[in-house]
N, C-alpha and C. Protein backbone atom coordinates (compact mmCIF):
# COMPACT_ATOMS: atom_id res chain seq x y z
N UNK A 1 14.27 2.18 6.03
CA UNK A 1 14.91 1.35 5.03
C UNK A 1 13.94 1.13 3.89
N UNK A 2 14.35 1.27 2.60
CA UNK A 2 13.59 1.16 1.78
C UNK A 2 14.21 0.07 0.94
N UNK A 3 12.99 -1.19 0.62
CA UNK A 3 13.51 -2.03 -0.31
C UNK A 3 12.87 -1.97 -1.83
N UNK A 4 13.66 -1.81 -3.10
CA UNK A 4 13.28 -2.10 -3.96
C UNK A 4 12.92 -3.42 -4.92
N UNK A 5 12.09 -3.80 -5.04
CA UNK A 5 11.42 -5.25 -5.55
C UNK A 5 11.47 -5.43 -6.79
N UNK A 6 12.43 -6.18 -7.84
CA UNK A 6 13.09 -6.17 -8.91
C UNK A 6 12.22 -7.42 -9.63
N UNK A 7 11.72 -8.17 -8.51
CA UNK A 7 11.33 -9.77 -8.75
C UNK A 7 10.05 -9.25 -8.72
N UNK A 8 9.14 -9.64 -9.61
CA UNK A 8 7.99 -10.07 -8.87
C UNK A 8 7.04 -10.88 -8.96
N UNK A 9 6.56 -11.09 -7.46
CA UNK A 9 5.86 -12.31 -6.97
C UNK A 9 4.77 -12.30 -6.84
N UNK A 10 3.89 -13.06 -6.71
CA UNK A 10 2.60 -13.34 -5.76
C UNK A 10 2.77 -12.68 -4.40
N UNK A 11 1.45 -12.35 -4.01
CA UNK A 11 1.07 -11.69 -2.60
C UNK A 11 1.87 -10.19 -2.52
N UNK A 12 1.23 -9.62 -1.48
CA UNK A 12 1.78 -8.10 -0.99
C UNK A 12 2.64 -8.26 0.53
N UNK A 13 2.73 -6.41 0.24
CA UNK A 13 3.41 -6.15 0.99
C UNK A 13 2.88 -5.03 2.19
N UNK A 14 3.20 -4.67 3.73
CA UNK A 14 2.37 -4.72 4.18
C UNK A 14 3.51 -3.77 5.04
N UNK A 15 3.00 -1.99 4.89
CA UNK A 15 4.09 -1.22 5.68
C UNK A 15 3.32 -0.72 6.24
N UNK A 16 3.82 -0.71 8.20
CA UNK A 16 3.40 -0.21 8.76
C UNK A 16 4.13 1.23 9.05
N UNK A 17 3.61 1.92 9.14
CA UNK A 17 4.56 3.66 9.40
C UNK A 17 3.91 4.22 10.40
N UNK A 18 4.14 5.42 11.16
CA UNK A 18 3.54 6.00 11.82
C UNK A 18 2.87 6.97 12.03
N UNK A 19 2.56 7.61 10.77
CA UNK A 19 0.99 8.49 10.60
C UNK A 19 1.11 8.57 8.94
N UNK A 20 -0.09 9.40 9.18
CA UNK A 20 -0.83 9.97 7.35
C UNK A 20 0.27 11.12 7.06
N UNK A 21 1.80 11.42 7.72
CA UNK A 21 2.71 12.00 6.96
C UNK A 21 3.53 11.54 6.29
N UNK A 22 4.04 10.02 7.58
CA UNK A 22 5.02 9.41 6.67
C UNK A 22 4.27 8.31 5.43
N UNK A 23 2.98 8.02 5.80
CA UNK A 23 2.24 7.46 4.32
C UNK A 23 2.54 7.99 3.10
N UNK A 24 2.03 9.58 3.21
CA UNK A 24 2.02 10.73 2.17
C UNK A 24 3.80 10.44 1.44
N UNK A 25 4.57 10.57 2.12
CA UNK A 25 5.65 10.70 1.70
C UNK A 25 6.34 9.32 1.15
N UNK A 26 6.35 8.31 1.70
CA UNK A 26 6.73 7.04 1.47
C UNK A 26 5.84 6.73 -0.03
N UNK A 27 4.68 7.00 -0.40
CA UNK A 27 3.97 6.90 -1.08
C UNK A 27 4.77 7.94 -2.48
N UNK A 28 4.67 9.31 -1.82
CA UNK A 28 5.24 9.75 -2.96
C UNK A 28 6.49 9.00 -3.45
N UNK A 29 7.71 9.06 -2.61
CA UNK A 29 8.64 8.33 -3.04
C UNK A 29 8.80 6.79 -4.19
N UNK A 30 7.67 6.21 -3.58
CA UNK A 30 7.30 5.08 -4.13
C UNK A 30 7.08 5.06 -5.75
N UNK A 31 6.45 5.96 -5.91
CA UNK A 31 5.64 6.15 -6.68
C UNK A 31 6.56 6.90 -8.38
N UNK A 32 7.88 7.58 -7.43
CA UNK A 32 8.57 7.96 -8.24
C UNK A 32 9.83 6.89 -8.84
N UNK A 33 9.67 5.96 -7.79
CA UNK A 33 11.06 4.98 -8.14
C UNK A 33 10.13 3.41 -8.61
N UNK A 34 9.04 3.21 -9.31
CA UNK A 34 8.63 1.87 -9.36
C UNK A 34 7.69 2.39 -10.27
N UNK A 35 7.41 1.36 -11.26
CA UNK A 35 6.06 1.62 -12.55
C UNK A 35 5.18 1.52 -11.94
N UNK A 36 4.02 1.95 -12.16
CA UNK A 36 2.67 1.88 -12.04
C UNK A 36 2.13 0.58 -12.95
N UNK A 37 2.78 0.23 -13.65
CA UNK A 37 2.61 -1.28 -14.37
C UNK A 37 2.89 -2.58 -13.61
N UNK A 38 3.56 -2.27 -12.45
CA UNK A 38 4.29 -3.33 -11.98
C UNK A 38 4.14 -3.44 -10.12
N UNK A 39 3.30 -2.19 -9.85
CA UNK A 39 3.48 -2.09 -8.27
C UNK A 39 2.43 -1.33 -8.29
N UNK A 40 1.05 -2.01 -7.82
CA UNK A 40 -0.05 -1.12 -7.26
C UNK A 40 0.46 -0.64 -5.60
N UNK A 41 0.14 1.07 -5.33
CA UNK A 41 0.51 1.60 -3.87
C UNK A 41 -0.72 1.58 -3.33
N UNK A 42 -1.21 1.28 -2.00
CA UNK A 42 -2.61 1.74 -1.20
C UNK A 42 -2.07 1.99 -0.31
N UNK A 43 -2.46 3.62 -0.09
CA UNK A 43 -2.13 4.32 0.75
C UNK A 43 -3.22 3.64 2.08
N UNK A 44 -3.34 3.76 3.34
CA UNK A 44 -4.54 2.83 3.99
C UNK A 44 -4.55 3.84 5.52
N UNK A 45 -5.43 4.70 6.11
CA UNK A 45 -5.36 5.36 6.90
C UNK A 45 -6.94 5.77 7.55
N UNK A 46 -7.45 6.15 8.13
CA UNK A 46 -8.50 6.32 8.78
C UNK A 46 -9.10 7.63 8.35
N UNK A 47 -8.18 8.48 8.01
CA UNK A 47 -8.54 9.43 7.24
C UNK A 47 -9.04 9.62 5.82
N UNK A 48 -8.81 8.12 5.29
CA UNK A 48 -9.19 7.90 3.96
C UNK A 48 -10.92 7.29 3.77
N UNK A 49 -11.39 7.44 2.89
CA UNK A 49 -13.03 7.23 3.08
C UNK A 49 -13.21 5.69 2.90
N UNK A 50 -14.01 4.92 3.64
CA UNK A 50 -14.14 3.75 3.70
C UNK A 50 -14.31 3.18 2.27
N UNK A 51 -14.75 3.53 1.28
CA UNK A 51 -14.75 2.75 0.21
C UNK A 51 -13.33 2.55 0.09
N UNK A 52 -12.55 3.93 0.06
CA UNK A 52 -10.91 3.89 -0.63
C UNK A 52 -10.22 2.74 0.21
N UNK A 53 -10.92 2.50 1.25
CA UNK A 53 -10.15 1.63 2.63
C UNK A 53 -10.85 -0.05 1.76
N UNK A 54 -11.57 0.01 1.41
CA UNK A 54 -11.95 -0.98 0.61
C UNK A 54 -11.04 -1.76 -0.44
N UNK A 55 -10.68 -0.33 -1.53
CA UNK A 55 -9.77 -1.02 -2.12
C UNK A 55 -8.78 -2.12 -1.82
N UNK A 56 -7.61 -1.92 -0.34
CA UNK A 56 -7.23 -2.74 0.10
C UNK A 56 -7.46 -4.52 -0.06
N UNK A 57 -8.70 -4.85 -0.48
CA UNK A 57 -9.30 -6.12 -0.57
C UNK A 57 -9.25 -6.67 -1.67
N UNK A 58 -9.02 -5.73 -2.72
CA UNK A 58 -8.91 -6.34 -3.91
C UNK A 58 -7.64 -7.18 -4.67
N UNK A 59 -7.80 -7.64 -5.59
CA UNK A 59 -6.46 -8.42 -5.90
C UNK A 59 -6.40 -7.93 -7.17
N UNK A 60 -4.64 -7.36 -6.97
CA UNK A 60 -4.57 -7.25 -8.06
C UNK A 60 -3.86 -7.55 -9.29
N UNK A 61 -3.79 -7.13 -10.82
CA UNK A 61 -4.16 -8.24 -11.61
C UNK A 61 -2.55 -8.49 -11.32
N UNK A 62 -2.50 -10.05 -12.43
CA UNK A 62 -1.30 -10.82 -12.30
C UNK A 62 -0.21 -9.86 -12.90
N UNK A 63 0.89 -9.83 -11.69
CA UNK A 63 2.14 -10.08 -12.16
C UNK A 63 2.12 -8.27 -11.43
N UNK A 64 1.11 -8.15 -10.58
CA UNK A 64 1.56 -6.44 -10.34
C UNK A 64 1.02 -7.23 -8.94
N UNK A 65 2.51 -6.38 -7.80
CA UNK A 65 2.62 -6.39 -6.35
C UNK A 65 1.85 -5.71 -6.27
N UNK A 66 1.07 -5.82 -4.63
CA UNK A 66 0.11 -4.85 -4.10
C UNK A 66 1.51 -3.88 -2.65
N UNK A 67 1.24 -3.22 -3.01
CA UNK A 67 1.82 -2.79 -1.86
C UNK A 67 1.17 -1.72 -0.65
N UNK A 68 0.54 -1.90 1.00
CA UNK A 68 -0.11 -0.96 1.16
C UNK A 68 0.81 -0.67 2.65
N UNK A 69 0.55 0.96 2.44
CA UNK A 69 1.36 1.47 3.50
C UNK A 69 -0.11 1.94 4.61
N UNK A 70 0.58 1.78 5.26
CA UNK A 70 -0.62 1.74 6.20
C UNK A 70 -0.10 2.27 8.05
N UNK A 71 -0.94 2.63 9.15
CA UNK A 71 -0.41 2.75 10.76
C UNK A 71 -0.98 1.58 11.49
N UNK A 72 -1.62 1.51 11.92
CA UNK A 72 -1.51 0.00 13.00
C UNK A 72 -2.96 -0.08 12.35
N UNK A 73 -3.86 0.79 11.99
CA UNK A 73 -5.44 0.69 11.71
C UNK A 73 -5.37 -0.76 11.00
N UNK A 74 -4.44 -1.26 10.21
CA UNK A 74 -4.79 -2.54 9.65
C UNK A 74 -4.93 -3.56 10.37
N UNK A 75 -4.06 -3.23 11.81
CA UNK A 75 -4.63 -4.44 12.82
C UNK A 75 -5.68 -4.09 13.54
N UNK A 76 -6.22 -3.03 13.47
CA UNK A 76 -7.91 -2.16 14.44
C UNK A 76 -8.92 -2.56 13.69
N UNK A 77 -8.64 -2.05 12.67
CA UNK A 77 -10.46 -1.95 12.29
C UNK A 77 -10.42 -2.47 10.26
N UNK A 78 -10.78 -3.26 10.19
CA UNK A 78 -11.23 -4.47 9.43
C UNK A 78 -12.57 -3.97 8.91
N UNK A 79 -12.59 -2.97 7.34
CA UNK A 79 -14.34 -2.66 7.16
C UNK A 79 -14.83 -4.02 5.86
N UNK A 80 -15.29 -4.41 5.94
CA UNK A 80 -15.62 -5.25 4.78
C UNK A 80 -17.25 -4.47 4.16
């Protein structure tokens, strides 16, 4: 199910999927139906290099959703 976010708010959003295929793809999709002005994507996977896994932490600026698609690693492993 895919929801599109017309409003936007404070705080993110937080998709869990089940590997670095359906990331890849959900991501592309994303990416084609929502501005880049208005919806930061973080892709978030174990395969991605710990700085990029970093990004995740940041906030970003006002009035743009964070959105990160991610597999369960967001509840495993926490790099600060």
């Amino acid at each position: 199910m895919l929801v599109i976010i017309d409003d936007i708010q404070e705080g993110a959003i937080l998709v869990f999927l089940p590997g670095w295929g359906d990331i890849s793809e959900v991501n592309k999709i994303l990416k084609r139906l929502v501005s880049p002005e208005s919806v930061k994507i973080i892709p978030l996977h174990s395969l991605i290099s710990t700085k990029e896994q970093r990004t995740v932490f940041k906030r970003p600026p006002s009035g743009v959703r964070k959105i990160v698609l991610s597999t369960n690693i967001a509840e495993t492993r926490c790099v600060i």
